[in-house]
C-alpha atoms as a PDB file:
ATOM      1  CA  UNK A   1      18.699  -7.768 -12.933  1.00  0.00           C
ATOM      2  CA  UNK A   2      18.086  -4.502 -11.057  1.00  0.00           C
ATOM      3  CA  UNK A   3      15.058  -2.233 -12.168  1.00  0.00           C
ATOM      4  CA  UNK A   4      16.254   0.655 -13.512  1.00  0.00           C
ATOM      5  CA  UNK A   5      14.216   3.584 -11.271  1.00  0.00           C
ATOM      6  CA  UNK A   6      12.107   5.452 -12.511  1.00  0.00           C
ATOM      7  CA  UNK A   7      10.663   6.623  -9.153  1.00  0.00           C
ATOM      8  CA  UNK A   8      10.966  10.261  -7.920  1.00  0.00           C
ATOM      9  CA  UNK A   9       7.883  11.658  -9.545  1.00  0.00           C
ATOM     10  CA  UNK A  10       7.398  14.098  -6.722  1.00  0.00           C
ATOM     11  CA  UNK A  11       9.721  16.125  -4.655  1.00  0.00           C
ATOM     12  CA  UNK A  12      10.235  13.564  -1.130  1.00  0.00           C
ATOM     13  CA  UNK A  13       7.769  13.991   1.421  1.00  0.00           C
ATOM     14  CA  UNK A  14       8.742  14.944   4.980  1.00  0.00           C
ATOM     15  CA  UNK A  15       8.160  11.831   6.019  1.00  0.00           C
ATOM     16  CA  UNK A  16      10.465   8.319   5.522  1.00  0.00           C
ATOM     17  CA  UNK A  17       8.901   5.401   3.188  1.00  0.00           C
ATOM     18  CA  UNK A  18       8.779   3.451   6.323  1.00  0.00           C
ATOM     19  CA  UNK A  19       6.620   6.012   8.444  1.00  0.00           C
ATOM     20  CA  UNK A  20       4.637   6.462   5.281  1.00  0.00           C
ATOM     21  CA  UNK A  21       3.938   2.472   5.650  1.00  0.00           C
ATOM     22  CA  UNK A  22       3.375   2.455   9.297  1.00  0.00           C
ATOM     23  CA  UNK A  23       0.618   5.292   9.070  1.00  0.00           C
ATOM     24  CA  UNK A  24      -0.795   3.479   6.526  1.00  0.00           C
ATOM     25  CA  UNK A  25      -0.894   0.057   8.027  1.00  0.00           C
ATOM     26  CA  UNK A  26      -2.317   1.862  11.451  1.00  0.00           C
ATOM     27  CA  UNK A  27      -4.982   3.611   9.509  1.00  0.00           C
ATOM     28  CA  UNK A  28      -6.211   0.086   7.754  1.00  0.00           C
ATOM     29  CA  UNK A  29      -5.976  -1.645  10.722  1.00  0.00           C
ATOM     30  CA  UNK A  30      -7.477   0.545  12.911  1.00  0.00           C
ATOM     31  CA  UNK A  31     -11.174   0.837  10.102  1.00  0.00           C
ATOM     32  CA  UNK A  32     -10.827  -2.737  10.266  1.00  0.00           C
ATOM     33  CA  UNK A  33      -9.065  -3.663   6.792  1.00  0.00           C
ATOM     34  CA  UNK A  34      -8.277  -7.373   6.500  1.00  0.00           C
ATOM     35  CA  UNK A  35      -4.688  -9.530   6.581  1.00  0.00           C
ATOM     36  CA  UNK A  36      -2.482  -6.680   6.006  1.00  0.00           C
ATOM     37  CA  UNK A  37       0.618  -7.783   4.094  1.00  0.00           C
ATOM     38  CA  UNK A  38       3.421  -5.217   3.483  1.00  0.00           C
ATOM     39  CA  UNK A  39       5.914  -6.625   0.442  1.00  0.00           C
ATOM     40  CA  UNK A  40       9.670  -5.324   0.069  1.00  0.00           C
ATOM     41  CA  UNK A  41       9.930  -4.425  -3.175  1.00  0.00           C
ATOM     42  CA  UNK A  42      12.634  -2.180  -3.411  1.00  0.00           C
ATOM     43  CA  UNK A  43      15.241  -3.242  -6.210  1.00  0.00           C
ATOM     44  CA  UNK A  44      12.936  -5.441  -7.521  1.00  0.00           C
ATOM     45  CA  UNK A  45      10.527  -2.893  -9.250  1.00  0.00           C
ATOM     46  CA  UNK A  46      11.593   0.854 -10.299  1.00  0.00           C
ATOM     47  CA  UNK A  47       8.204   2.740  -9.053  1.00  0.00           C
ATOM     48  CA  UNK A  48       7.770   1.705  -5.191  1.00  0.00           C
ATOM     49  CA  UNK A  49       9.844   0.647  -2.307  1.00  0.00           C
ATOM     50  CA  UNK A  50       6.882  -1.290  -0.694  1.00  0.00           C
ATOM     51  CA  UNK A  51       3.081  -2.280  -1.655  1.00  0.00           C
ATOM     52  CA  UNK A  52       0.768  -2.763   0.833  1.00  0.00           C
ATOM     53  CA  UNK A  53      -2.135  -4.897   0.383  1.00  0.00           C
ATOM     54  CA  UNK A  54      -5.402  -5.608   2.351  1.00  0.00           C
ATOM     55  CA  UNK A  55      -9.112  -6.744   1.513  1.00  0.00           C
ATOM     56  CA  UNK A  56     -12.412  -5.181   2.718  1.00  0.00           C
ATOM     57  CA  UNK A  57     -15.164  -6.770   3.605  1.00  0.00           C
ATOM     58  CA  UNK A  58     -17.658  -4.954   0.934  1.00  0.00           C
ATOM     59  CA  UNK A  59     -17.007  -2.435  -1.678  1.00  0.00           C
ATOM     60  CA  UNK A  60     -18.205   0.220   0.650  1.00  0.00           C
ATOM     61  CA  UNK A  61     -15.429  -0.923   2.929  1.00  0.00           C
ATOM     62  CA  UNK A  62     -13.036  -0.984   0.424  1.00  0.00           C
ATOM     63  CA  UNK A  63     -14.205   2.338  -0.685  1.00  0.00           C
ATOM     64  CA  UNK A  64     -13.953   3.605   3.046  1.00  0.00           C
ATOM     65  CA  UNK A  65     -10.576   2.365   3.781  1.00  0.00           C
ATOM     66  CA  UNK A  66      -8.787   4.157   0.752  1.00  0.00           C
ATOM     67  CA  UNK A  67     -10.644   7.390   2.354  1.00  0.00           C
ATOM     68  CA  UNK A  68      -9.302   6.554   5.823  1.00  0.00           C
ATOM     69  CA  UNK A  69      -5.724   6.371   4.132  1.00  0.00           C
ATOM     70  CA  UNK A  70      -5.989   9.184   2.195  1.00  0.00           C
ATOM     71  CA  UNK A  71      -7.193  11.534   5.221  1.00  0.00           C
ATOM     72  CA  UNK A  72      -4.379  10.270   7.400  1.00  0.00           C
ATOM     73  CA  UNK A  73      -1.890  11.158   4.825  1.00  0.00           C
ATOM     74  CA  UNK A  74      -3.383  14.259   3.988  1.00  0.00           C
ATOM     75  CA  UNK A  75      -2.987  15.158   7.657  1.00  0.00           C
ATOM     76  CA  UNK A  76       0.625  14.038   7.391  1.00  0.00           C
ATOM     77  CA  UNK A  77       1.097  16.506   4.543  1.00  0.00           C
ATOM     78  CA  UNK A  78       1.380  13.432   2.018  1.00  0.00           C
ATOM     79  CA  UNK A  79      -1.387  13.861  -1.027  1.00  0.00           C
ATOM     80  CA  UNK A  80      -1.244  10.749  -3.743  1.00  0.00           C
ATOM     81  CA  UNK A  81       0.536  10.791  -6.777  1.00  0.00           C
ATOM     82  CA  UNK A  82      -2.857   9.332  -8.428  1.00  0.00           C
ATOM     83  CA  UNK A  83      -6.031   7.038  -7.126  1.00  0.00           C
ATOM     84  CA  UNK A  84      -7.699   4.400  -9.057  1.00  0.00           C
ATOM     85  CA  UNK A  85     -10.875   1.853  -8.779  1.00  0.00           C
ATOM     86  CA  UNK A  86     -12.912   4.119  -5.717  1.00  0.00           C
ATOM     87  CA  UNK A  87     -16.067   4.328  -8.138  1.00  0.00           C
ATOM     88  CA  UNK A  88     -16.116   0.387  -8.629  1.00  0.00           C
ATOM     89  CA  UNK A  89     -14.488  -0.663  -5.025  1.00  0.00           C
ATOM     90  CA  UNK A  90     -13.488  -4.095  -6.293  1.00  0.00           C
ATOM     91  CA  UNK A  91      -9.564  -3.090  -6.196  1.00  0.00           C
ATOM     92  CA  UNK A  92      -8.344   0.514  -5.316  1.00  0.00           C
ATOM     93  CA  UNK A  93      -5.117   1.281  -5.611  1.00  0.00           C
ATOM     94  CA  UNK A  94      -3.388   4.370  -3.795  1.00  0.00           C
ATOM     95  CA  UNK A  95       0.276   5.374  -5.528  1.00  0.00           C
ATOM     96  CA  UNK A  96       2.247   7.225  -2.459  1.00  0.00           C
ATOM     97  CA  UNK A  97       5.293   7.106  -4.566  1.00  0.00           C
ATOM     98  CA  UNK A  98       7.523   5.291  -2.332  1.00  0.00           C
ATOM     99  CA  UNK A  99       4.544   3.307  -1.524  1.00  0.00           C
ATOM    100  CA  UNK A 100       1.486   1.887  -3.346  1.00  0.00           C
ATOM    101  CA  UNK A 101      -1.506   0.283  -1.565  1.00  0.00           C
ATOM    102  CA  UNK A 102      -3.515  -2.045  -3.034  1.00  0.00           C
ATOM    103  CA  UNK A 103      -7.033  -2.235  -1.273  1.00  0.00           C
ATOM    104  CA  UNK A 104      -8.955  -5.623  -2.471  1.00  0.00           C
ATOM    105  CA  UNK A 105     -12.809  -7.071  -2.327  1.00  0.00           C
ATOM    106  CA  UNK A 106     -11.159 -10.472  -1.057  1.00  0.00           C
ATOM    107  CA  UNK A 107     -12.512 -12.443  -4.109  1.00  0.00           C
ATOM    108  CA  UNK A 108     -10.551 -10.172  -6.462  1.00  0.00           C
ATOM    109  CA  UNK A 109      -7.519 -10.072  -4.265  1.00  0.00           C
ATOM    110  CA  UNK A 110      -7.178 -14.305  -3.987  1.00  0.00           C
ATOM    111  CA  UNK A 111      -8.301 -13.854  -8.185  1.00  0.00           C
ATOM    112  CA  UNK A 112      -4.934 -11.371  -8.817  1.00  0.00           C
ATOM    113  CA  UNK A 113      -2.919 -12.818  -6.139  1.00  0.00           C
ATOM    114  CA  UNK A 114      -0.412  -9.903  -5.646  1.00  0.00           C
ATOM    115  CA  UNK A 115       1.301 -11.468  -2.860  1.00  0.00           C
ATOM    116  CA  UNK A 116       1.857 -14.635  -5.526  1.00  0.00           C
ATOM    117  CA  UNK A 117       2.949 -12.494  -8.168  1.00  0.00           C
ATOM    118  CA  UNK A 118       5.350 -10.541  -5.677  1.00  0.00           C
ATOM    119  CA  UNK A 119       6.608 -14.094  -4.279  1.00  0.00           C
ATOM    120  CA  UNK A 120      10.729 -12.953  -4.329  1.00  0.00           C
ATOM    121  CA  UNK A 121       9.511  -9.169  -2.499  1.00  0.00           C
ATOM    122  CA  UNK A 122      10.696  -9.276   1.389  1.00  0.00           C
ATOM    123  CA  UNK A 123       7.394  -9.543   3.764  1.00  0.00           C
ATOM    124  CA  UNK A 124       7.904  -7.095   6.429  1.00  0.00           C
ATOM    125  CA  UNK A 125       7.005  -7.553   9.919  1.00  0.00           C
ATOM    126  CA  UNK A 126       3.736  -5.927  10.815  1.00  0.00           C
ATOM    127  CA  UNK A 127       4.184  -5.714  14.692  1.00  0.00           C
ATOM    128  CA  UNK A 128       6.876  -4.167  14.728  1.00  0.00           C
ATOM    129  CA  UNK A 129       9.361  -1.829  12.851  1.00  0.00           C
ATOM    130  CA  UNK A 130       8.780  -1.504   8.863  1.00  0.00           C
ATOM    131  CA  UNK A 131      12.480  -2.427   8.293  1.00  0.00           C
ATOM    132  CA  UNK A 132      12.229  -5.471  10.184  1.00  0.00           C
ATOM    133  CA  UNK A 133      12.411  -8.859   7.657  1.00  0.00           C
ATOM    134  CA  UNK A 134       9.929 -12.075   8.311  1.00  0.00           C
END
């Protein structure tokens, strides 16, 4: 069964979903967030078209990274529907409408196992375009 979508919060930004993702995954990568994983989950869930999720080394990292993220989107023009868990930096979670990153302490992310949970979602292809399927 299809989710029925309840997405479009926010009038589009200027740029696609997929550039959205390949900012973000630049800007975690690039502050050293850990084993990037971008899930498909378009049709599957009525609020995103992908979830990204990473871990952090520390809460401060985790902490740091959702401020990297949000400063390169902010630069892009994109500003978050809503931000929660940057006072506790155990699991911070970034809703770009079209996109939600999940930034994990790796303890909590192996304890919540997203990518588990997500199992059916399509794992896209980090090194190279966002629309590309492993």
């Amino acid at each position: 069964m299809k989710a029925k979508s309840i997405k479009k919060r926010l009038p589009k930004s200027s740029l696609s979903s997929e550039a959205l993702v390949a900012l973000a995954v630049k800007t975690i990568t690039a502050h050293k967030g850990l084993d990037p994983v971008v899930l498909g989950v378009k049709g599957m869930c009525g609020f995103a078209d992908y979830f990204l999720i990473c871990s952090g080394t520390s809460r401060r990292h985790v902490a740091a990274l959702a401020q990297h993220v949000e400063e390169a989107m902010d630069e892009a023009g994109v500003k978050p529907l809503g931000t929660e868990g940057l006072q506790d930096g155990h699991w911070v979670l970034l809703d770009y409408n079209d996109l939600v990153i999940h930034i994990f302490l790796q303890p909590m992310r192996e304890f919540y196992d997203l990518e588990g949970l997500w199992a059916d979602a399509e794992r896209i292809n980090l090194s190279g375009s966002v629309s590309e399927p492993v």
